[in-house]
Protein backbone atom coordinates (compact mmCIF):
# COMPACT_ATOMS: atom_id res chain seq x y z
CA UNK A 1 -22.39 -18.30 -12.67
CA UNK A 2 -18.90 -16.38 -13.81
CA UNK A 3 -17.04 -15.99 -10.99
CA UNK A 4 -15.83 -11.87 -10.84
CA UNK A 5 -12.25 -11.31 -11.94
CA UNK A 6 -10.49 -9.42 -9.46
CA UNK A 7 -9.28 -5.58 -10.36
CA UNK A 8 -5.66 -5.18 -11.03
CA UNK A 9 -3.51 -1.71 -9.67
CA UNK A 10 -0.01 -1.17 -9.57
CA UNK A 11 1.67 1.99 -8.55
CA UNK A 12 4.39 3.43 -6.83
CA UNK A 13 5.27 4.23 -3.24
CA UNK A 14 5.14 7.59 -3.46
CA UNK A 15 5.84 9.93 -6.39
CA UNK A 16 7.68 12.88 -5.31
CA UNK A 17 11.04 12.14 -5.99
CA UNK A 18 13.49 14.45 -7.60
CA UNK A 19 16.01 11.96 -9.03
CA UNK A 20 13.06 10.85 -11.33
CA UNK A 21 13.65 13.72 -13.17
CA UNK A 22 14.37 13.30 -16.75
CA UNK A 23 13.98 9.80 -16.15
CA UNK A 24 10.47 9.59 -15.07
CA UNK A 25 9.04 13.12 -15.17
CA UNK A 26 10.34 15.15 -19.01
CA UNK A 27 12.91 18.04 -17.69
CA UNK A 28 10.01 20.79 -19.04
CA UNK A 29 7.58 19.56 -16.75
CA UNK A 30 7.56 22.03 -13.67
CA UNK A 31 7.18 19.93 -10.40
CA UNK A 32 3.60 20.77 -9.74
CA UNK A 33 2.74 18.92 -12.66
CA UNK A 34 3.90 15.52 -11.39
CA UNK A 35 0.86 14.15 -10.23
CA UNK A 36 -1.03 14.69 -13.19
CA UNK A 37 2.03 13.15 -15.54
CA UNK A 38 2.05 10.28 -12.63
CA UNK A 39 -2.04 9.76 -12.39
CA UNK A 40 -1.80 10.08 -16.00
CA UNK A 41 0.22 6.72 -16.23
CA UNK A 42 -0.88 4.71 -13.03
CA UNK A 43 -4.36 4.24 -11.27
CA UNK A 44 -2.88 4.05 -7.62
CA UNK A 45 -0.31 5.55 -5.44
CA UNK A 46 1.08 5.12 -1.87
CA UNK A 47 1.03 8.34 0.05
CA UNK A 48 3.72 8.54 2.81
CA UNK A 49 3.48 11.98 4.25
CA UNK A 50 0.31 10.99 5.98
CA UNK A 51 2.98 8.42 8.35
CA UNK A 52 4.99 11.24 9.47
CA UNK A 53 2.74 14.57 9.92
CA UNK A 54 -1.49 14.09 9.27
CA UNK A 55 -2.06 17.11 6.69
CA UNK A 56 -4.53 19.66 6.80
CA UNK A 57 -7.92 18.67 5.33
CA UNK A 58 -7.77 21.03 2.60
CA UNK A 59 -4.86 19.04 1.04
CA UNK A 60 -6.85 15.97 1.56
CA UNK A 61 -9.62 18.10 -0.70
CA UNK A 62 -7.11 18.90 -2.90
CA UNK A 63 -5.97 15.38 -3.90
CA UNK A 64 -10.12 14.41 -4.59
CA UNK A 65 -10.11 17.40 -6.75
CA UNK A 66 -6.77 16.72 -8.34
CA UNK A 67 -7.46 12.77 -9.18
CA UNK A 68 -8.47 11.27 -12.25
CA UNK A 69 -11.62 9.13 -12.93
CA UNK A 70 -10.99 5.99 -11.00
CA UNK A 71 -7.85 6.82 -9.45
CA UNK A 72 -7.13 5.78 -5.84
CA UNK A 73 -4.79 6.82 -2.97
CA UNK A 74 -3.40 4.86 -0.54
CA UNK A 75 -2.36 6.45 2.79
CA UNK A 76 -0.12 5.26 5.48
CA UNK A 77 -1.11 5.25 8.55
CA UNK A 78 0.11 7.37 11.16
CA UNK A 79 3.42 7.00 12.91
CA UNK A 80 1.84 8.16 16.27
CA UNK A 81 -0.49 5.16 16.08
CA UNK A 82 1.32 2.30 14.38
CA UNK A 83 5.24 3.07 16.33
CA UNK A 84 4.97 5.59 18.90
CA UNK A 85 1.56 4.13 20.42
CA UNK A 86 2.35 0.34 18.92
CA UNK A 87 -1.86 0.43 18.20
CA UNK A 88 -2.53 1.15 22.03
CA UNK A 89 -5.38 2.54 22.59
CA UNK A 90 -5.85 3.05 19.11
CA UNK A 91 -9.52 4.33 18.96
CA UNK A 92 -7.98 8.18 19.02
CA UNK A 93 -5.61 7.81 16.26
CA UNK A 94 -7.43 5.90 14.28
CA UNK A 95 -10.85 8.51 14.50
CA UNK A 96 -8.22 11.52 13.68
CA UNK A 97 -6.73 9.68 10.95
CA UNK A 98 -10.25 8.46 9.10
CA UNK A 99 -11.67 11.77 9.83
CA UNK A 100 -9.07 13.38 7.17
CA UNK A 101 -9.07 10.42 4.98
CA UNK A 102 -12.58 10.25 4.38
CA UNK A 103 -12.90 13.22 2.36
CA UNK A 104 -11.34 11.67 -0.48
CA UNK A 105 -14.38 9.60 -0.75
CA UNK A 106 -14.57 7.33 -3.70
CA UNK A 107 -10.80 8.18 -4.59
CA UNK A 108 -9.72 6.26 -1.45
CA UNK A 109 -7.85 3.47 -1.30
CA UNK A 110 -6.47 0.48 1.30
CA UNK A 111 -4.96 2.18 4.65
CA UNK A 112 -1.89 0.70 5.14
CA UNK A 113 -0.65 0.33 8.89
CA UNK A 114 3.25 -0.62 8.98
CA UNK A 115 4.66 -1.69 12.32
CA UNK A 116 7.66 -1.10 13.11
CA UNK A 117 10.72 -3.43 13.38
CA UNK A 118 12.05 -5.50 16.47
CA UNK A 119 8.70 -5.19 17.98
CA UNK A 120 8.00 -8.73 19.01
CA UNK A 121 4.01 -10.03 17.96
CA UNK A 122 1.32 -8.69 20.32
CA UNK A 123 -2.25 -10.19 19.57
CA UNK A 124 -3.99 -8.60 22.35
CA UNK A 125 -2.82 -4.66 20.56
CA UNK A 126 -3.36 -6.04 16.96
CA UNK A 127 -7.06 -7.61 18.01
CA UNK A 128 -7.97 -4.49 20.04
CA UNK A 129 -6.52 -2.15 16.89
CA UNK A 130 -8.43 -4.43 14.36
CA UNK A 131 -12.16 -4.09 16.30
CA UNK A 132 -11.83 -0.55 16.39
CA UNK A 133 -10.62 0.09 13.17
CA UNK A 134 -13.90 0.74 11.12
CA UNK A 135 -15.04 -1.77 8.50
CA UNK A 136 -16.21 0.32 5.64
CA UNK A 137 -12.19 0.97 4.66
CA UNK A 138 -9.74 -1.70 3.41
CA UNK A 139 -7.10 -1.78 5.93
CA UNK A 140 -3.45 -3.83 5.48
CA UNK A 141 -1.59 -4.63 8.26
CA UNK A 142 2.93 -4.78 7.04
CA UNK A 143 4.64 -6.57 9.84
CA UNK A 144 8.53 -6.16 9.45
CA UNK A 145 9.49 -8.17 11.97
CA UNK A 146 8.56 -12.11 11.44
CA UNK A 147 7.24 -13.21 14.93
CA UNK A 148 4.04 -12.04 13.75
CA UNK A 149 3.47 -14.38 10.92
CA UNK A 150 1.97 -17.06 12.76
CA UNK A 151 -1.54 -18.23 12.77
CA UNK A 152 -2.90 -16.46 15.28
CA UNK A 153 -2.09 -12.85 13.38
CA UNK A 154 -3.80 -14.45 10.14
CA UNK A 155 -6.54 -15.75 12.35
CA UNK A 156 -7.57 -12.14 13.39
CA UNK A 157 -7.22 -10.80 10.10
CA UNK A 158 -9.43 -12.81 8.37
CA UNK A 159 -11.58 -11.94 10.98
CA UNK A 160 -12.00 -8.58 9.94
CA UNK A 161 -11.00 -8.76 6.38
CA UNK A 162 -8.06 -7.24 6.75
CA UNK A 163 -4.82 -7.95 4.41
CA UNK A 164 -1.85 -8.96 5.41
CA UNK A 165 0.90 -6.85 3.04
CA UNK A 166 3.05 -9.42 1.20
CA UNK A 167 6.59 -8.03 1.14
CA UNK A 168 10.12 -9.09 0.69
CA UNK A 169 11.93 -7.10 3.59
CA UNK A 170 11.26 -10.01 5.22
CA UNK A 171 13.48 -13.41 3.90
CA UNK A 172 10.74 -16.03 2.63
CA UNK A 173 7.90 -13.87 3.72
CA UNK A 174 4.48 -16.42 3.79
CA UNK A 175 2.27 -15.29 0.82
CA UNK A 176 -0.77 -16.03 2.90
CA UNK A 177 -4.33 -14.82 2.06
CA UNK A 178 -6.41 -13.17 4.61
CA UNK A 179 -9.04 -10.84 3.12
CA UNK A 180 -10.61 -10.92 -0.15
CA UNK A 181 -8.04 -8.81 -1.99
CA UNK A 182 -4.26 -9.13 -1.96
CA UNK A 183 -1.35 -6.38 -0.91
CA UNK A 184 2.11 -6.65 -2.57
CA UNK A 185 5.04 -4.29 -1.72
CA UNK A 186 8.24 -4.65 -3.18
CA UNK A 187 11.01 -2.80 -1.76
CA UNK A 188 14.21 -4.07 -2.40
CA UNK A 189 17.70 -4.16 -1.15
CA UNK A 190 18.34 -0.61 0.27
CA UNK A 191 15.06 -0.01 -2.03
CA UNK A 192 17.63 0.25 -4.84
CA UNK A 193 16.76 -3.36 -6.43
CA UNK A 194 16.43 -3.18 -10.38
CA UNK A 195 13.88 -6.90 -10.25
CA UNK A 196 14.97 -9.19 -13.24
CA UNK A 197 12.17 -9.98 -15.69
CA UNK A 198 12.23 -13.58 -14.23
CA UNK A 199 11.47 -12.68 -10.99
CA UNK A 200 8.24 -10.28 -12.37
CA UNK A 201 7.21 -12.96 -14.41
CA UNK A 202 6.83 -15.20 -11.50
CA UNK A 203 4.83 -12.56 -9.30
CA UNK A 204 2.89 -11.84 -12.48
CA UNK A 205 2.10 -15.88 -12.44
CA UNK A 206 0.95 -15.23 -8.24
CA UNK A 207 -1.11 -11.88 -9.33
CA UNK A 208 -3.23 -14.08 -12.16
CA UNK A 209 -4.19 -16.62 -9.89
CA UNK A 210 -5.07 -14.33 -7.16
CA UNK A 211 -7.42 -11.99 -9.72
CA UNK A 212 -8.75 -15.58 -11.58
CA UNK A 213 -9.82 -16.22 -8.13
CA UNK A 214 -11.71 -12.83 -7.98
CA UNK A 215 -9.24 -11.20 -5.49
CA UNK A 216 -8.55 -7.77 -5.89
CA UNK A 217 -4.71 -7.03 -6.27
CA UNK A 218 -2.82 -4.00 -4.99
CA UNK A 219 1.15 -3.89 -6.42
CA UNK A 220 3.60 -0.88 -5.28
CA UNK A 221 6.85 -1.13 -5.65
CA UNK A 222 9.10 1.65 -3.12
CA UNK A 223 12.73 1.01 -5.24
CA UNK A 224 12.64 4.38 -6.00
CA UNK A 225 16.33 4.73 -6.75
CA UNK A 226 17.10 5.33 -10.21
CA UNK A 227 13.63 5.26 -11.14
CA UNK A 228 13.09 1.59 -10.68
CA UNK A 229 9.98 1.41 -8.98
CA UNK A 230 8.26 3.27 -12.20
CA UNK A 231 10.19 0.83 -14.62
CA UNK A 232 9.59 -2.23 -12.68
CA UNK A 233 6.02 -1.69 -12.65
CA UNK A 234 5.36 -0.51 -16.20
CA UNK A 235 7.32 -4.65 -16.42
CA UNK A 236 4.90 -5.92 -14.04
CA UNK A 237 1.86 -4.57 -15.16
CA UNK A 238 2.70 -5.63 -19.11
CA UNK A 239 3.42 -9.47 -17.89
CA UNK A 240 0.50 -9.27 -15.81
């Protein structure tokens, strides 16, 4: 039997951004156009406004209506949760937060939970986070600070087929494997890195292997001065 090649998306970390005028989005295009010039060109986006304020469900209606055939968002998780709580007691947040995100239905994507820096590793809030996080959505833990990257932390994640997010804000960050598809978030220096074509090609090498192996692989890139997060992916996404 064929073994399933994994499906490929690449997108940016958000799209909102007005110094991508005239170098991402034409001058003529009025701003409320964006997303359809954006979802026009990629099949995925990170959605960041969901970290900082949950919106009403009507916008979350809005962006089902809005989306293209096949298009997926992914939201952040809530701030409240993920820093202000640090996943205690997490069954509240996480119920409010689904609640809203489910009514994008097929057009939604991974949940990505980013903890906040200089918190030291706590296995007893990531385990009790992870079991009451539900399983029917793709959830991707980012760790920025590297005391979680042990074993343990993988350990529970593979438990519940969660991803660990692969980034470089971390020096040497392990490119370990913990669910069945892979998360890749490339941020760069002051998120104003311009990545060489040598250093695409060799994630673009990673990103084969992972979809020959029938992983699914999501790509964002959040350099969004200058417009390099839209350039560096169109790069990626060629060599890939």
């Amino acid at each position: 039997m064929t073994r399933r090649k994994g499906e490929f998306r690449i997108g940016t970390s958000g799209y909102q951004y007005d110094h991508w005028r005239g170098v991402f989005y034409p001058e003529d295009i009025p701003k409320m156009r964006w997303y359809e010039h954006y979802a026009s060109r990629f099949d995925t986006v990170e959605i960041n406004n969901t970290f900082y304020n949950l919106p009403k469900p009507e916008t979350f209606d809005d962006w089902r209506k809005r989306a293209p055939e096949g298009f997926l968002y992914v939201l952040k998780f809530s701030r409240y949760g993920s820093h202000l709580k640090r996943l205690k007691d997490p069954e509240g947040p996480i119920e409010k937060f689904t609640e809203c995100a489910k009514r994008l239905q097929g057009f939604l994507g991974p949940i990505l939970v980013q903890l906040p820096p200089k918190w030291n590793v706590n296995v007893e809030r990531l385990a009790g986070f992870l079991e009451a996080a539900p399983n029917q959505y793709r959830w991707v833990l980012e760790f920025r600070d590297p005391s979680w990257l042990c074993e343990e932390v993988y350990g529970l994640l593979r438990d519940h087929n969660a991803a660990l997010c692969i980034h470089d804000m971390i020096e040497n960050h392990p490119r370990e494997i913990t669910a069945d598809w892979v998360y890749l978030r490339f941020h760069g220096e002051d998120y104003a890195t311009k990545y060489s074509p040598q250093a695409l090609s060799g994630s673009a090498g990673r990103i084969k292997e992972y979809l020959a192996a029938g992983l699914d692989v999501f790509v964002f890139f959040n350099n969004d001065a200058h417009g390099y997060a839209v350039e560096n992916a169109f790069d990626l996404r060629r060599y890939v």
